[in-house]
C-alpha atoms as a PDB file:
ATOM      1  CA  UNK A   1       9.659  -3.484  13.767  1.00  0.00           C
ATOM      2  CA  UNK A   2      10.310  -0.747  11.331  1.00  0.00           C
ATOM      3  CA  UNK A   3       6.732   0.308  11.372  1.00  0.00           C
ATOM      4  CA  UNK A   4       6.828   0.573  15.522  1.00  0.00           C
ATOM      5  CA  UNK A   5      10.625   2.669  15.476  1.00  0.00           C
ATOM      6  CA  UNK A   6       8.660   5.008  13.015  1.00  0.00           C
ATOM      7  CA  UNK A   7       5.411   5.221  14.981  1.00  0.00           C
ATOM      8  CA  UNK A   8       7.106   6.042  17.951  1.00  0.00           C
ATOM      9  CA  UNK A   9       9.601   8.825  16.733  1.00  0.00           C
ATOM     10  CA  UNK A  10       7.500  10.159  14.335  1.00  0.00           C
ATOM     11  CA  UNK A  11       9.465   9.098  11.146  1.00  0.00           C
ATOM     12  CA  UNK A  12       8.393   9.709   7.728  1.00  0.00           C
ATOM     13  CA  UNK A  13      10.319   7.311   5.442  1.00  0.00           C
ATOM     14  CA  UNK A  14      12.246   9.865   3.663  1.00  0.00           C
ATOM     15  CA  UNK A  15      13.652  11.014   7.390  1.00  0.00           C
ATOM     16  CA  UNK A  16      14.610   6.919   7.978  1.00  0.00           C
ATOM     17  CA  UNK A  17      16.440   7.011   4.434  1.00  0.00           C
ATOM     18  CA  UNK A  18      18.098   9.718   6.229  1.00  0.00           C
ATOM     19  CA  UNK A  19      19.078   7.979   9.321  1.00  0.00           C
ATOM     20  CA  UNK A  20      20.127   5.017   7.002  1.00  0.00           C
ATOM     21  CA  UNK A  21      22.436   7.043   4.902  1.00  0.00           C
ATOM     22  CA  UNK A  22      20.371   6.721   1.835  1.00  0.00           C
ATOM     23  CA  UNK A  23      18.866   9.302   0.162  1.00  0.00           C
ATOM     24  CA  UNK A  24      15.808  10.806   0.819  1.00  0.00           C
ATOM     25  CA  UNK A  25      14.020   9.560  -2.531  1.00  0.00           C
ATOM     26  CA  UNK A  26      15.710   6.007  -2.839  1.00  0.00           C
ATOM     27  CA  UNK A  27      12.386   3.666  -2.243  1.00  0.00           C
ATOM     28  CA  UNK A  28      14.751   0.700  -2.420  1.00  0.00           C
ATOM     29  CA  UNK A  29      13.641  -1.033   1.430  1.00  0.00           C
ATOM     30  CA  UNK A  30       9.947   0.014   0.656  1.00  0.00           C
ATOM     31  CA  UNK A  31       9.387  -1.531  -2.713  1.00  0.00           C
ATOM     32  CA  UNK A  32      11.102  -4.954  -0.180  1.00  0.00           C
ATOM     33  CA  UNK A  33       8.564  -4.767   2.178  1.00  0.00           C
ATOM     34  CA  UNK A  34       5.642  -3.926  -0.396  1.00  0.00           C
ATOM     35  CA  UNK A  35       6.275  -5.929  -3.306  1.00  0.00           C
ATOM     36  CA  UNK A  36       9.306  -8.647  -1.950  1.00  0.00           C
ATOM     37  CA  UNK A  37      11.918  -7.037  -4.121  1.00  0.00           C
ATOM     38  CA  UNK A  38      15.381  -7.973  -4.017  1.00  0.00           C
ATOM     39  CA  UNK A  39      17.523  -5.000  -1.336  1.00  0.00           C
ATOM     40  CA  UNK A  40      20.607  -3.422  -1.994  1.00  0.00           C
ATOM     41  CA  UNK A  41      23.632  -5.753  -0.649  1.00  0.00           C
ATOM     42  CA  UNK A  42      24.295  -3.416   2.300  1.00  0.00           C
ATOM     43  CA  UNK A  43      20.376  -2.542   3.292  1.00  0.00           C
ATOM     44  CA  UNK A  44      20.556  -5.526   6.084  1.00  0.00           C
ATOM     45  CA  UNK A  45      23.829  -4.293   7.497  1.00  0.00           C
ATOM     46  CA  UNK A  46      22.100  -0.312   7.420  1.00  0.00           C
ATOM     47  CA  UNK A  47      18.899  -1.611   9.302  1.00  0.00           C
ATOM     48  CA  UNK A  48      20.946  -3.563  11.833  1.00  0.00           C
ATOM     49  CA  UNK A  49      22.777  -0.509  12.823  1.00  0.00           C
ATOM     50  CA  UNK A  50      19.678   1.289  12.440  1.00  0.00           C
ATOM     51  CA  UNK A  51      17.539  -1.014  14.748  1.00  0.00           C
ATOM     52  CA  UNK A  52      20.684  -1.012  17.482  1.00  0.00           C
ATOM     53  CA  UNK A  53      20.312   2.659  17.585  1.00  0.00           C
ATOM     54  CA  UNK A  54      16.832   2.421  17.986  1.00  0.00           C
ATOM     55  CA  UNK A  55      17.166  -0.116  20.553  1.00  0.00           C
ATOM     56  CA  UNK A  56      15.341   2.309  23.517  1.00  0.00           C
ATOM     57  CA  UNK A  57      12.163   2.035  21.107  1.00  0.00           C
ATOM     58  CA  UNK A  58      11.587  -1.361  20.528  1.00  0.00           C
ATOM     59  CA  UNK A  59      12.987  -2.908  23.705  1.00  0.00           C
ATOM     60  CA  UNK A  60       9.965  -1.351  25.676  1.00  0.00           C
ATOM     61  CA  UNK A  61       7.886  -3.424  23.461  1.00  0.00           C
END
């Protein structure tokens, strides 16, 4: 899903860091999704919110 939000706005991952709070350089949720790495305590609360505010996106899907 976080692939098909980016896709569709045009997100680099240093502007969804942005939109997650996070900073720009902190590869924390990539390293997760590339090599299964543990998150940060508060990343599934941030992509929650971030995926309800994305909603428009991915409920066309």
């Amino acid at each position: 899903m976080i692939d098909m939000i980016m896709r569709a706005r045009k997100l680099s991952q240093s502007q969804v860091m942005d939109e997650l709070g996070l900073p720009r350089l902190d590869r924390s949720l990539w390293m997760v999704r590339r090599r299964g790495t543990t998150a940060s305590p508060d990343m599934p609360d941030r992509l929650m919110m971030w995926f309800k505010a994305n909603r428009a996106v991915w409920a066309k899907q």
